[in-house]
N, C-alpha and C. Protein backbone atom coordinates (compact mmCIF):
# COMPACT_ATOMS: atom_id res chain seq x y z
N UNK A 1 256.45 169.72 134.67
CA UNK A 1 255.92 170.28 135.90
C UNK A 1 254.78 169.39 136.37
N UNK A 2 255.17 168.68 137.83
CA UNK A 2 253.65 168.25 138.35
C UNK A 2 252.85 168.55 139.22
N UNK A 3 251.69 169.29 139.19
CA UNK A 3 251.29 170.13 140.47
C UNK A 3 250.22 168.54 141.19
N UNK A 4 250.66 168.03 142.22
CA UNK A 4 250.03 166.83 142.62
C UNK A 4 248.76 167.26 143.56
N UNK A 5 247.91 166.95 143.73
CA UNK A 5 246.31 167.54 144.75
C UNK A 5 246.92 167.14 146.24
N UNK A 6 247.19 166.48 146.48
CA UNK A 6 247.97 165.84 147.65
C UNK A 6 248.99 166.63 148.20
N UNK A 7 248.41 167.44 149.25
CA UNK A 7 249.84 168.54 149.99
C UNK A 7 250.54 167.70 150.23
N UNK A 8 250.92 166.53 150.77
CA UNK A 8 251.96 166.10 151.18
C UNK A 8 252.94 165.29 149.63
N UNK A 9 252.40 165.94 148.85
CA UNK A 9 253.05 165.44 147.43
C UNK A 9 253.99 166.69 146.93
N UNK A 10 255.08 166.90 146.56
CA UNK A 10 255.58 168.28 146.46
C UNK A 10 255.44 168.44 145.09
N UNK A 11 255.29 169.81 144.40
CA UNK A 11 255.38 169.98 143.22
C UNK A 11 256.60 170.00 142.90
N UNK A 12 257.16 169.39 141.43
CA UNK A 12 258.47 169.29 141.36
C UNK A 12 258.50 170.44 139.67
N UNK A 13 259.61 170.16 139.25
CA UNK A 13 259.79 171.22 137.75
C UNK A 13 260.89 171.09 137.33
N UNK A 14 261.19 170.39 136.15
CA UNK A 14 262.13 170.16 135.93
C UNK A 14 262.35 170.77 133.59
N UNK A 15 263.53 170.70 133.54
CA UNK A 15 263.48 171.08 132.41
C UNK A 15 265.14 171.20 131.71
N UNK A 16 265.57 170.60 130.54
CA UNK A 16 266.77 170.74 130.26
C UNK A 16 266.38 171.58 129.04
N UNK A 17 267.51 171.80 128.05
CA UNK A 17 267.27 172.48 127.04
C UNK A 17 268.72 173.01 126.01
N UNK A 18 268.64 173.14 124.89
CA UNK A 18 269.30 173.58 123.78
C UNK A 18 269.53 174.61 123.10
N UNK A 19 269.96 175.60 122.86
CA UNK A 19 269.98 176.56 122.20
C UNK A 19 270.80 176.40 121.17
N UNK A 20 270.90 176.83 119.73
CA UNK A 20 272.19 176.85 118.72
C UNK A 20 271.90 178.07 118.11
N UNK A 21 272.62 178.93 117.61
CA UNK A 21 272.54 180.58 116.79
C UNK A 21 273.25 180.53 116.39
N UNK A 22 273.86 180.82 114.82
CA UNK A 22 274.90 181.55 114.13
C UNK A 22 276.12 179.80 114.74
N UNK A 23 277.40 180.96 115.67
CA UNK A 23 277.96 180.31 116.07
C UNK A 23 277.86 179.76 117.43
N UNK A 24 277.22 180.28 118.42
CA UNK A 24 276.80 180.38 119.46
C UNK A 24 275.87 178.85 119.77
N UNK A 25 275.99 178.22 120.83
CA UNK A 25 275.16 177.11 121.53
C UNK A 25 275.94 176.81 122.64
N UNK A 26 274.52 176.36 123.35
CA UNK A 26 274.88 176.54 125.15
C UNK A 26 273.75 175.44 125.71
N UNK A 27 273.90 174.94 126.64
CA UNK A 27 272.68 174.48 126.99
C UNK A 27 272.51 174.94 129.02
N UNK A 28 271.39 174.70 128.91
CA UNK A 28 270.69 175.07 130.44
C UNK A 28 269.76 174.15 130.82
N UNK A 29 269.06 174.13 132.35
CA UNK A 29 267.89 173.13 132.30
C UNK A 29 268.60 173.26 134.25
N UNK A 30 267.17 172.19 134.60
CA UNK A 30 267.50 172.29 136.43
C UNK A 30 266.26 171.24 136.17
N UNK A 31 266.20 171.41 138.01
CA UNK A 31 265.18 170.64 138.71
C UNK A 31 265.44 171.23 140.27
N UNK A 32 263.60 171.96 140.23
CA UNK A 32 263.39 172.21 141.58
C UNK A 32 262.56 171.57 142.58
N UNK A 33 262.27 171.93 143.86
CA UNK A 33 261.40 170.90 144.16
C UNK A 33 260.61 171.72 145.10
N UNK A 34 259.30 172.10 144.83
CA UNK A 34 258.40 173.29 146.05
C UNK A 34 257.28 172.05 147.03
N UNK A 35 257.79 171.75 147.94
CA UNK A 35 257.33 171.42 149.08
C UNK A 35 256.54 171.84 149.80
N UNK A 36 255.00 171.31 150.41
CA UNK A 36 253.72 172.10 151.13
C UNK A 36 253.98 171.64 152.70
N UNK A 37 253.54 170.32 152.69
CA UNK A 37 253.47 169.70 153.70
C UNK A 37 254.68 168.51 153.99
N UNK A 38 255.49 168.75 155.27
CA UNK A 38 256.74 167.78 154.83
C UNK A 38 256.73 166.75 156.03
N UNK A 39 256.93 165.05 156.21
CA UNK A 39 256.55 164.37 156.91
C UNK A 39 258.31 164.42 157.75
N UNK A 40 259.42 164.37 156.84
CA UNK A 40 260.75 164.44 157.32
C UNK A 40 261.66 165.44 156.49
N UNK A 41 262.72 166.19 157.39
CA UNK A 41 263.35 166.84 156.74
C UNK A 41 264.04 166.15 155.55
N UNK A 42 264.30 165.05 155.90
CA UNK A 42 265.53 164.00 155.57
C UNK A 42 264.45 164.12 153.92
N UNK A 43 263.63 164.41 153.54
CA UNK A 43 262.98 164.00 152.11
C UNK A 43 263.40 164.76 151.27
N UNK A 44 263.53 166.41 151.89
CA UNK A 44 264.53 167.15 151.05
C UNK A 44 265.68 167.26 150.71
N UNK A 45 266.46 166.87 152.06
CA UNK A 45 267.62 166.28 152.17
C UNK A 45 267.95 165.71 150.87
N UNK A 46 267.65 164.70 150.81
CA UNK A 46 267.60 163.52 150.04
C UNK A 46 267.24 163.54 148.54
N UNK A 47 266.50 164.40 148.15
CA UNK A 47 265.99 165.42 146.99
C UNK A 47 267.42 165.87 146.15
N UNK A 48 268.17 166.73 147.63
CA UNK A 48 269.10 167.33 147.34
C UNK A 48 270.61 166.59 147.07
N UNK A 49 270.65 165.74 148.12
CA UNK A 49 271.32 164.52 147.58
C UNK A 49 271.58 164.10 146.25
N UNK A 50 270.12 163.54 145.65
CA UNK A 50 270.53 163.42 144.07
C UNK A 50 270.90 163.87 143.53
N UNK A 51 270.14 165.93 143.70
CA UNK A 51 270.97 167.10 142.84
C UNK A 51 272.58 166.57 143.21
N UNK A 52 272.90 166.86 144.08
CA UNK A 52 274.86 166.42 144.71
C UNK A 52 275.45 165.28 143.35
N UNK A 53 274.38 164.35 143.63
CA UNK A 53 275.40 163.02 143.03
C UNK A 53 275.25 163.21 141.63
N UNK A 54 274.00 163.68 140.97
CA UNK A 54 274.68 164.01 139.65
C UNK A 54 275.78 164.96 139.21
N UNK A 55 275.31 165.86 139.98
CA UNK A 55 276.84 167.14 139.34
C UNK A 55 278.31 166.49 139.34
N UNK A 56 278.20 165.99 140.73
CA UNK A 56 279.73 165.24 141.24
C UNK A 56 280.16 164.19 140.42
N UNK A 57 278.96 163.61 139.94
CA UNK A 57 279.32 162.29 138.79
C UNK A 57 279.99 163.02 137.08
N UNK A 58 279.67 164.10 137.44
CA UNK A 58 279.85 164.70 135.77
C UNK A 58 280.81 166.00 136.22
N UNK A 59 281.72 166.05 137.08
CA UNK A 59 282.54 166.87 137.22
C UNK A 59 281.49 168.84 137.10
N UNK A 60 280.28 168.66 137.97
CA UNK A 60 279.78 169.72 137.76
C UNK A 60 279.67 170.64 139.29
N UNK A 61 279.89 171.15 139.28
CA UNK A 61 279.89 172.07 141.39
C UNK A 61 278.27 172.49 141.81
N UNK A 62 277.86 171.25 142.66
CA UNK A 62 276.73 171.19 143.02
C UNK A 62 276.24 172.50 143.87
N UNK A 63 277.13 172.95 144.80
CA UNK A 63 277.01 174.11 145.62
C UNK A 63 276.58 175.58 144.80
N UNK A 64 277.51 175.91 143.29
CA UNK A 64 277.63 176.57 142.53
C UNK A 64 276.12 176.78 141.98
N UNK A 65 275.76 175.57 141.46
CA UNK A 65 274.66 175.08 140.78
C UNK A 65 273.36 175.50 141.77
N UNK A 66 272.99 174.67 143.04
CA UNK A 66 272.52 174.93 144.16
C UNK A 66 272.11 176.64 144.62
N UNK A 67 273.18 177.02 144.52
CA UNK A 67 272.91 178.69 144.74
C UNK A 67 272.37 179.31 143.74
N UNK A 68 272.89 179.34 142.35
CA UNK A 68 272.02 179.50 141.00
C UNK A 68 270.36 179.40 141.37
N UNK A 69 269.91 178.45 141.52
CA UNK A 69 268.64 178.29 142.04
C UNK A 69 267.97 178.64 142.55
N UNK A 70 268.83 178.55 143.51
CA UNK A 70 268.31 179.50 145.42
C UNK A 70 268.02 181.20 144.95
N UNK A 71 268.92 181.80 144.31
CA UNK A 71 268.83 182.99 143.86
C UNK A 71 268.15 182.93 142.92
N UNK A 72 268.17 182.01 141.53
CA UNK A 72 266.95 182.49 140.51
C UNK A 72 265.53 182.35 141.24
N UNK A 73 265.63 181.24 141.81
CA UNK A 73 263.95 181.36 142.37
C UNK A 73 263.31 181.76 143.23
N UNK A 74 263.99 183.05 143.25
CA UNK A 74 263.47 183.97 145.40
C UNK A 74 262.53 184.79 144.39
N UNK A 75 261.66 184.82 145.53
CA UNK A 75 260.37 185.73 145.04
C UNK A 75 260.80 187.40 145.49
N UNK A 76 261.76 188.12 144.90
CA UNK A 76 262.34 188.85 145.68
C UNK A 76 260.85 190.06 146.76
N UNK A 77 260.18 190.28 145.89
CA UNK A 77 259.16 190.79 146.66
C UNK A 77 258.66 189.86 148.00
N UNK A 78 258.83 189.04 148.37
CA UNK A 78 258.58 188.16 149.28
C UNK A 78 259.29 187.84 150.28
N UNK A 79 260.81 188.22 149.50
CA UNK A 79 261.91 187.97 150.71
C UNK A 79 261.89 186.27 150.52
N UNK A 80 261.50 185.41 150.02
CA UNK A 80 261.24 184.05 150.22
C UNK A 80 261.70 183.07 148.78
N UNK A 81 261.76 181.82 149.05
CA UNK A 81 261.90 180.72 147.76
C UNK A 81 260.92 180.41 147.04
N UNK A 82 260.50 180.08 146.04
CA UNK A 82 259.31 179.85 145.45
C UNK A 82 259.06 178.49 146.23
N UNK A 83 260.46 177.34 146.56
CA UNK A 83 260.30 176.37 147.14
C UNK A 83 261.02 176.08 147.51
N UNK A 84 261.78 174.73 147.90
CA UNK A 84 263.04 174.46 148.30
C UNK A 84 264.47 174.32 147.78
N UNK A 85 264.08 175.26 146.22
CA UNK A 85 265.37 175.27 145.46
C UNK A 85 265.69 173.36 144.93
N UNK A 86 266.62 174.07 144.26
CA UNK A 86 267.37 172.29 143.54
C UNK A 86 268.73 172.58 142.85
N UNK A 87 268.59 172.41 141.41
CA UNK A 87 270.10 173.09 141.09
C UNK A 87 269.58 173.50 139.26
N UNK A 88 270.19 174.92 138.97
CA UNK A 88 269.70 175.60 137.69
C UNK A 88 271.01 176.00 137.59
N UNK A 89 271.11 175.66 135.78
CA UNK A 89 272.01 176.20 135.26
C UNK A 89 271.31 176.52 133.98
N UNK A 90 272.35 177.88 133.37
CA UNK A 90 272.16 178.23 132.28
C UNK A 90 273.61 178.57 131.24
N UNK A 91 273.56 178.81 130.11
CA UNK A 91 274.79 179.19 129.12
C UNK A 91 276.12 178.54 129.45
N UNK A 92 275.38 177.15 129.58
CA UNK A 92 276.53 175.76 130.16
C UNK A 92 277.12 175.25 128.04
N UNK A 93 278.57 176.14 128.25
CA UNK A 93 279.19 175.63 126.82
C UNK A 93 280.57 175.50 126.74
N UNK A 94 280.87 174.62 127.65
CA UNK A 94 282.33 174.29 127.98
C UNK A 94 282.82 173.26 127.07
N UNK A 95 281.91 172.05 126.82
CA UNK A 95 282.19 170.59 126.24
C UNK A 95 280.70 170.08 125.41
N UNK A 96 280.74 170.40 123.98
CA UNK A 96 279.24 170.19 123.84
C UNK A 96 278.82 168.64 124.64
N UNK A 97 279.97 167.73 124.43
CA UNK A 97 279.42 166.33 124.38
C UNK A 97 279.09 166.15 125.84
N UNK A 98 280.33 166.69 126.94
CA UNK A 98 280.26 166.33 128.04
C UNK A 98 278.82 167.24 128.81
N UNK A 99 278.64 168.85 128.41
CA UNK A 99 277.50 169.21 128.74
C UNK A 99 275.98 168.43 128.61
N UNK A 100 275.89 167.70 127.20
CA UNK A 100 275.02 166.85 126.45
C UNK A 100 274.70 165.80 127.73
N UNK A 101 276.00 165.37 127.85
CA UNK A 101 275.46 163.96 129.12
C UNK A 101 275.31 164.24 130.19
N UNK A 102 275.65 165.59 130.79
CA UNK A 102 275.36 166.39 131.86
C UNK A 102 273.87 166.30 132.02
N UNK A 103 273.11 167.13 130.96
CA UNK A 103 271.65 167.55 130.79
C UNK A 103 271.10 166.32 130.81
N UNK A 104 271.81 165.15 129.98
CA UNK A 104 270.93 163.84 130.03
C UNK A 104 270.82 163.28 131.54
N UNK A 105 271.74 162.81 131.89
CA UNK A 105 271.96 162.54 133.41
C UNK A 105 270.74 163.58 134.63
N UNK A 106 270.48 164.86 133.98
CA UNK A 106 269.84 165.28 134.76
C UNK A 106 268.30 165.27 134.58
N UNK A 107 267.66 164.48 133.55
CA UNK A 107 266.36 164.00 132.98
C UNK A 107 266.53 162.54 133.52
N UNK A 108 267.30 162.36 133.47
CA UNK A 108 267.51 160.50 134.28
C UNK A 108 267.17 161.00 135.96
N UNK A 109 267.84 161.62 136.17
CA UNK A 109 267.72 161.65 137.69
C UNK A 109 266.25 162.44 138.58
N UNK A 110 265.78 162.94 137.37
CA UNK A 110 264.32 163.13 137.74
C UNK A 110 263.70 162.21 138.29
N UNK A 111 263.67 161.02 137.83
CA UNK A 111 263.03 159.69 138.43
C UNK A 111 263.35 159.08 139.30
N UNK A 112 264.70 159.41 139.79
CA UNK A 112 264.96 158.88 141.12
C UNK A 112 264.95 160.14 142.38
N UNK A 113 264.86 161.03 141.85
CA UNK A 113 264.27 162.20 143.02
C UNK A 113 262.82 162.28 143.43
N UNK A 114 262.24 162.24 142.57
CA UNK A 114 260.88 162.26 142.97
C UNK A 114 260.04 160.84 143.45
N UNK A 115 261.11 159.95 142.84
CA UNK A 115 259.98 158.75 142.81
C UNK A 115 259.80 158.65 144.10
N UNK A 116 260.64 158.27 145.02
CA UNK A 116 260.00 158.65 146.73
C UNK A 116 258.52 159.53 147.09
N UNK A 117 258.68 160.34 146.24
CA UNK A 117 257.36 161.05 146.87
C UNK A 117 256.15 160.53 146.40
N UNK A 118 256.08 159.42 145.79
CA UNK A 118 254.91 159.10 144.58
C UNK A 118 254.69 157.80 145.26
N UNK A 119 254.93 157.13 146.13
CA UNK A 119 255.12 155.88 146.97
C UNK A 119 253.18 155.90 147.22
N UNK A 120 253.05 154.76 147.25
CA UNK A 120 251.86 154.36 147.59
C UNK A 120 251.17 154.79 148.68
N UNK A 121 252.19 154.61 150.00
CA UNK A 121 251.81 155.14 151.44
C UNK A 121 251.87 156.89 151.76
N UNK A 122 252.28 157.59 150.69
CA UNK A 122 252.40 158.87 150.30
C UNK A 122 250.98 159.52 149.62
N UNK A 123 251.20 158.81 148.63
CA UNK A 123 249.97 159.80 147.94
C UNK A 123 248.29 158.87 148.46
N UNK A 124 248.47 157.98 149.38
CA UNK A 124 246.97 157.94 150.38
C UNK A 124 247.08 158.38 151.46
N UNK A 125 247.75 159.08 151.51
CA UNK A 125 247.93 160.17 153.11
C UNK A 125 246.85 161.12 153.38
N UNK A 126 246.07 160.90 154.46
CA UNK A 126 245.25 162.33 154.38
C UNK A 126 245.53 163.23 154.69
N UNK A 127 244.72 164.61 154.69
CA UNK A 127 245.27 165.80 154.67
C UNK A 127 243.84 166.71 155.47
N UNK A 128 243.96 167.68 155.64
CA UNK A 128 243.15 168.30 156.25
C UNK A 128 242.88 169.82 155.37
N UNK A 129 241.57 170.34 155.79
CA UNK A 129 241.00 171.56 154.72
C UNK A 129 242.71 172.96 155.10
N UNK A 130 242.85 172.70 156.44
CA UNK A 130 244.12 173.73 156.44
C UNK A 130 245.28 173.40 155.41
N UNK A 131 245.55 172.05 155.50
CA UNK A 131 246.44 171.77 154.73
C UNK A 131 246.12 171.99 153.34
N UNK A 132 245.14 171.63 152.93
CA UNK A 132 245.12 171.85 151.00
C UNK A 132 244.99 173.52 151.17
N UNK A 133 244.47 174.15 152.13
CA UNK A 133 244.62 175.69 151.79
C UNK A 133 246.03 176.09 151.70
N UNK A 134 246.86 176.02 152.90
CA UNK A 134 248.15 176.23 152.70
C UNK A 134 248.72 175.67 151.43
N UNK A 135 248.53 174.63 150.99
CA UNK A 135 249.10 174.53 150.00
C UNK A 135 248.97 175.27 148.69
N UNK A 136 247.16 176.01 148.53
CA UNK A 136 247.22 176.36 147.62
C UNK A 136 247.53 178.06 147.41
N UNK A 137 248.20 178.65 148.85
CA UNK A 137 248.77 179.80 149.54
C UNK A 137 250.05 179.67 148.40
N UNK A 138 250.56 178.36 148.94
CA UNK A 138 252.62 178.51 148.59
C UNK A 138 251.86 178.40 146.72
N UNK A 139 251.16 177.87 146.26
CA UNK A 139 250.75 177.99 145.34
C UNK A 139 250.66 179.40 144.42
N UNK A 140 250.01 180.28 145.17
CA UNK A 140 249.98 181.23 144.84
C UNK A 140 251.30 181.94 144.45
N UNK A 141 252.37 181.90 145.51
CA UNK A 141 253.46 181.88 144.92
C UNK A 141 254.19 181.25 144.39
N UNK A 142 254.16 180.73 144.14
CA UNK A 142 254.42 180.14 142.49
C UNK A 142 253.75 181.04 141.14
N UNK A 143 252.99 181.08 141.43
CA UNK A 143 252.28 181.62 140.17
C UNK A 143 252.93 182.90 140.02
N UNK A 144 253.36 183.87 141.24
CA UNK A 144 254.29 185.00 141.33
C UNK A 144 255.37 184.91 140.85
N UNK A 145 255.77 184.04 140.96
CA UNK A 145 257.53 183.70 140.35
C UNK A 145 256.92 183.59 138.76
N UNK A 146 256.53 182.83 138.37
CA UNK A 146 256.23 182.45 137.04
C UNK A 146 256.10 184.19 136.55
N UNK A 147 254.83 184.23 136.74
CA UNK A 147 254.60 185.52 136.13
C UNK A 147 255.16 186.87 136.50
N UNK A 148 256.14 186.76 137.22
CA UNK A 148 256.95 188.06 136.84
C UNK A 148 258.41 187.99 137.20
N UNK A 149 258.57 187.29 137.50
CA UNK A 149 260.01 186.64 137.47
C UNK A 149 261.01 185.74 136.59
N UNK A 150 260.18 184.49 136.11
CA UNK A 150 260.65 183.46 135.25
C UNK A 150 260.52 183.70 133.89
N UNK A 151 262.21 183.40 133.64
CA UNK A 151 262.79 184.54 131.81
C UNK A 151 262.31 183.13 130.67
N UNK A 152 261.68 182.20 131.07
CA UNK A 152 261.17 181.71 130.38
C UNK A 152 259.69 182.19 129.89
N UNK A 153 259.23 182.17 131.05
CA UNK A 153 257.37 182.85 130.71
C UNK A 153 257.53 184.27 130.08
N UNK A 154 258.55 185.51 130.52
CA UNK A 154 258.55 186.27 129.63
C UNK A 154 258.85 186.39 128.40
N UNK A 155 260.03 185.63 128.22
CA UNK A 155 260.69 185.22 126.40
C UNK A 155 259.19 184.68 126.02
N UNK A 156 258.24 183.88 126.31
CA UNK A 156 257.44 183.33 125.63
C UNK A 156 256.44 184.42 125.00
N UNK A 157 255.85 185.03 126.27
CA UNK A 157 254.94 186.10 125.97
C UNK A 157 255.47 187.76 125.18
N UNK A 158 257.08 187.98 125.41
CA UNK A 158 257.67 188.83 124.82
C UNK A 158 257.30 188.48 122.80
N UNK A 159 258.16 186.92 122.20
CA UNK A 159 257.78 186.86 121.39
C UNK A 159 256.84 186.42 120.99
N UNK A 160 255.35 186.49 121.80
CA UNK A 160 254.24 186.15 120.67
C UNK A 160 253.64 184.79 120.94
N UNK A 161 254.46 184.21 121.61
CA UNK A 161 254.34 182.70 121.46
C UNK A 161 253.13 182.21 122.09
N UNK A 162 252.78 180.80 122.04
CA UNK A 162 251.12 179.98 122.44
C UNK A 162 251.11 180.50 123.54
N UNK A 163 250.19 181.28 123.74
CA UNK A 163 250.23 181.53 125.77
C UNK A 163 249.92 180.59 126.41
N UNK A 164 248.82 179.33 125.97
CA UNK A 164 248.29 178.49 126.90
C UNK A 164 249.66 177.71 126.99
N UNK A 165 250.59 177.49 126.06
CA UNK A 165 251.68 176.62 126.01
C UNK A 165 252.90 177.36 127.28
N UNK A 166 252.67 178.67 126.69
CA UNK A 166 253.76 179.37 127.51
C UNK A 166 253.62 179.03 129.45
N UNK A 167 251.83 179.26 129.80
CA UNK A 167 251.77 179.00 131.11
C UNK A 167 250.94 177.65 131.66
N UNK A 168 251.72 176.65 130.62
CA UNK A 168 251.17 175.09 131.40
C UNK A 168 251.90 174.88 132.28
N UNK A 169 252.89 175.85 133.22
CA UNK A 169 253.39 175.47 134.09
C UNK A 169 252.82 175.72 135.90
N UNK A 170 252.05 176.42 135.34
CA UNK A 170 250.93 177.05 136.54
C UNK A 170 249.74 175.81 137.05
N UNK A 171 249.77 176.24 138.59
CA UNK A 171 248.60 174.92 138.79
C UNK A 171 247.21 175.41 138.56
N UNK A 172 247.11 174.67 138.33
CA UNK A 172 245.18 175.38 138.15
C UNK A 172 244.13 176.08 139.04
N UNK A 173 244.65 176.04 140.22
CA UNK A 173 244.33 176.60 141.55
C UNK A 173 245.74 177.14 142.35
N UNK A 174 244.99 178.18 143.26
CA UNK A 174 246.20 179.05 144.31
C UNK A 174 245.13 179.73 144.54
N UNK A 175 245.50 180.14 145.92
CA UNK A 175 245.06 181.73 146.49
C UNK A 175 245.96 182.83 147.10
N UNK A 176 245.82 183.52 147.62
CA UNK A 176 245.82 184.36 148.17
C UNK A 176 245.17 185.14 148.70
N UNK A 177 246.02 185.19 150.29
CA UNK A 177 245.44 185.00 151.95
C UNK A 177 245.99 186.59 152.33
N UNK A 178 245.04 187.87 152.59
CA UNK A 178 246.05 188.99 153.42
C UNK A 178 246.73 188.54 154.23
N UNK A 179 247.79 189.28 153.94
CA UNK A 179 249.03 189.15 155.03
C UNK A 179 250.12 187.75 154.96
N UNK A 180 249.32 186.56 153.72
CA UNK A 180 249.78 185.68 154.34
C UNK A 180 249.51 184.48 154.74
N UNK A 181 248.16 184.51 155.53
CA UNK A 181 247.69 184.37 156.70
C UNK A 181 246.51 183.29 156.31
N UNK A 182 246.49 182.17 156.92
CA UNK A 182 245.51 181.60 156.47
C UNK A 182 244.08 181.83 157.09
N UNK A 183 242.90 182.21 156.67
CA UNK A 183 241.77 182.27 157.49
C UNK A 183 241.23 182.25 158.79
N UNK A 184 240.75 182.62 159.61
CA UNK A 184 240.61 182.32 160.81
C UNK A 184 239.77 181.18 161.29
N UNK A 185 238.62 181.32 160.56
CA UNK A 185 237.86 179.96 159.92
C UNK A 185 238.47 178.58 160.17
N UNK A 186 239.69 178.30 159.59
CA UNK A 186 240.19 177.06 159.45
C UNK A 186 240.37 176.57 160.59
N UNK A 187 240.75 175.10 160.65
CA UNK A 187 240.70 174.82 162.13
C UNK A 187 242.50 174.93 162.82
N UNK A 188 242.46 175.14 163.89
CA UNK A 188 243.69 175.24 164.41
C UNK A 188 244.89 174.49 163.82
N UNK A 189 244.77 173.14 163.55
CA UNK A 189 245.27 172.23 162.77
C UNK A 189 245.37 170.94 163.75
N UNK A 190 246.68 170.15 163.34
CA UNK A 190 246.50 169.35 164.29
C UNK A 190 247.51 168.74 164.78
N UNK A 191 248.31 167.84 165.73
CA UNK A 191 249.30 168.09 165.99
C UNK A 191 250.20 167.64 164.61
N UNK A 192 249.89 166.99 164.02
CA UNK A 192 250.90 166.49 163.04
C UNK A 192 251.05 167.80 161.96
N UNK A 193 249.90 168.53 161.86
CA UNK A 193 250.07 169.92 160.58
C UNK A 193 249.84 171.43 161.46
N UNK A 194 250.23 172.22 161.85
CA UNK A 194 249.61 173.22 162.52
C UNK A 194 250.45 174.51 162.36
N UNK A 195 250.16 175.68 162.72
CA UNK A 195 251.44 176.93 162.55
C UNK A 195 252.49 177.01 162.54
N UNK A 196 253.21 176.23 163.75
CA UNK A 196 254.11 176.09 163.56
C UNK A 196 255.07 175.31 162.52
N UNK A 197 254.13 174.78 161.64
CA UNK A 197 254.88 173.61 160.94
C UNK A 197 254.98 174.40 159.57
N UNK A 198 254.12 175.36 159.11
CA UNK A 198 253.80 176.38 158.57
C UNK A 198 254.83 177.36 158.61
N UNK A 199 255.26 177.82 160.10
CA UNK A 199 256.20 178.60 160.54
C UNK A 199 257.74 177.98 159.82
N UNK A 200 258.14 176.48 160.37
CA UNK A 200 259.18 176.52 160.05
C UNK A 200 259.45 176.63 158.06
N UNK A 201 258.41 175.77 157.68
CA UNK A 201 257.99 175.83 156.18
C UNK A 201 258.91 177.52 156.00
N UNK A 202 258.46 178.18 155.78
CA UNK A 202 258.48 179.71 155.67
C UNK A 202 260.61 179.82 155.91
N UNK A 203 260.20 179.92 157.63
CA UNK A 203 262.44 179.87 157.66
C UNK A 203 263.19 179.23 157.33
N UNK A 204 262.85 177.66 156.91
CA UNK A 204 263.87 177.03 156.84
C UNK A 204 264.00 176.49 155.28
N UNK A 205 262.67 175.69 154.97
CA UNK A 205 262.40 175.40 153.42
C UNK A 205 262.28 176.21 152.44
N UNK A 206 261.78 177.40 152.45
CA UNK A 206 261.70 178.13 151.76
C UNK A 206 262.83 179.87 151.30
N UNK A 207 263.79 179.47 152.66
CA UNK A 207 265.01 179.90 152.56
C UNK A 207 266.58 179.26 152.02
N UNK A 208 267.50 179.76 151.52
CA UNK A 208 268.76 178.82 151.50
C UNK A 208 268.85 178.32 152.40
N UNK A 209 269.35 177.18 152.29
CA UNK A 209 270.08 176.11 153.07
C UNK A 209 270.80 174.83 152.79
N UNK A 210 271.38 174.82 153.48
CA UNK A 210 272.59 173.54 152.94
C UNK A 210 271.60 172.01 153.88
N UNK A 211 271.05 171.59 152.66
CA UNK A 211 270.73 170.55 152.86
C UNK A 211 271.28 169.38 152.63
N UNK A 212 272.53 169.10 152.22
CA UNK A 212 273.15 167.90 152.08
C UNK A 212 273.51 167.85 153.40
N UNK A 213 273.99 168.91 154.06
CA UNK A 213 274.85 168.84 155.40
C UNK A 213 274.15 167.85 156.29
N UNK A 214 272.56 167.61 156.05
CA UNK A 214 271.04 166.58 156.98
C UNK A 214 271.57 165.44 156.96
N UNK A 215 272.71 165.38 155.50
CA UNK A 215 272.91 163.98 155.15
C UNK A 215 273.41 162.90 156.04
N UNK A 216 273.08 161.46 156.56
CA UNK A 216 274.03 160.80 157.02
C UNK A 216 275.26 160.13 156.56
């Protein structure tokens, strides 16, 4: 998990994993991607893209996968996404070997999804006091999903386990705004960051959507 200070840096989360019991083993793991401030659609797009080309490279149904996501990670109290979704699977035990290079392939492709956002001309971008607030708004939810939604943070705290270990996935900052709503205080914004950009954030990113379709 990287929570970056830079709104225009998206937090990403990624994670594969193993299980074996008795006779029983399965594996699971994803990669999502929660987006604050976005310069082009085409970045998620493109995000999503990679999710596409790995599944398709390993005979896996990206759409299938894709929705998994979209639905594990709605804040259902919110009506909303924690972020822009990616692709989650779980109790994947069809082919140990071929699942195995599945999960690997999808720790490889971490680095070519994100690395775009980590670009030099990216993370010296400035930002404005509205913008790091909003960001640390969608923040806040996040921390909602985690803590009462995500069957990882509960399995942890159900059995006992390191709590600080259980919630290193949380950023160290968030708020929460009544209603929502960012301050009145703040400044209007500006044309490049402002409500409306906020607005679409909310309908479009933070809802399903078929983002490969952006693709050229």
């Amino acid at each position: 998990v990287i929570h970056p200070r830079n709104p225009w840096v998206p937090t990403i989360h990624m994670n594969i994993r193993y299980f074996e019991t008795g006779q029983k083993w399965w594996f699971g793991g994803g990669i999502d991607l929660t987006p604050y401030c976005v310069k082009s659609r085409a970045d998620v797009a493109n995000f999503h893209g990679a999710m596409r080309d790995v599944c398709n490279a390993h005979g896996m149904d990206y759409a299938a996968l894709k929705k998994t996501a979209d639905d594990y990670f709605t804040i259902t109290h919110r009506q909303e996404m924690r972020g822009a979704g990616g692709i989650f699977y779980d109790n994947l035990n069809t082919d140990r070997v071929a699942n195995f290079d599945f999960c690997v392939a999808v720790g490889d492709t971490f680095i070519r999804a994100y690395r775009p956002f980590l670009e030099a001309s990216r993370l010296s971008l400035q930002y404005t006091p509205r913008q790091r607030e909003w960001q640390l708004l969608r923040r806040g939810r996040y921390v909602e999903f985690n803590l009462v939604y995500d069957r990882g943070t509960k399995f942890g705290l159900e059995s006992n386990g390191r709590t600080e270990s259980i919630l290193m996935s949380l950023p160290t900052e968030a708020r929460w705004w009544y209603g929502g709503q960012l301050p009145q205080n703040l400044a209007a914004g500006t044309p490049e960051w402002n409500e409306r950009h906020e607005a679409e954030m909310r309908e479009v990113y933070f809802q399903p959507h078929d983002w490969v379709a952006e693709l050229k």
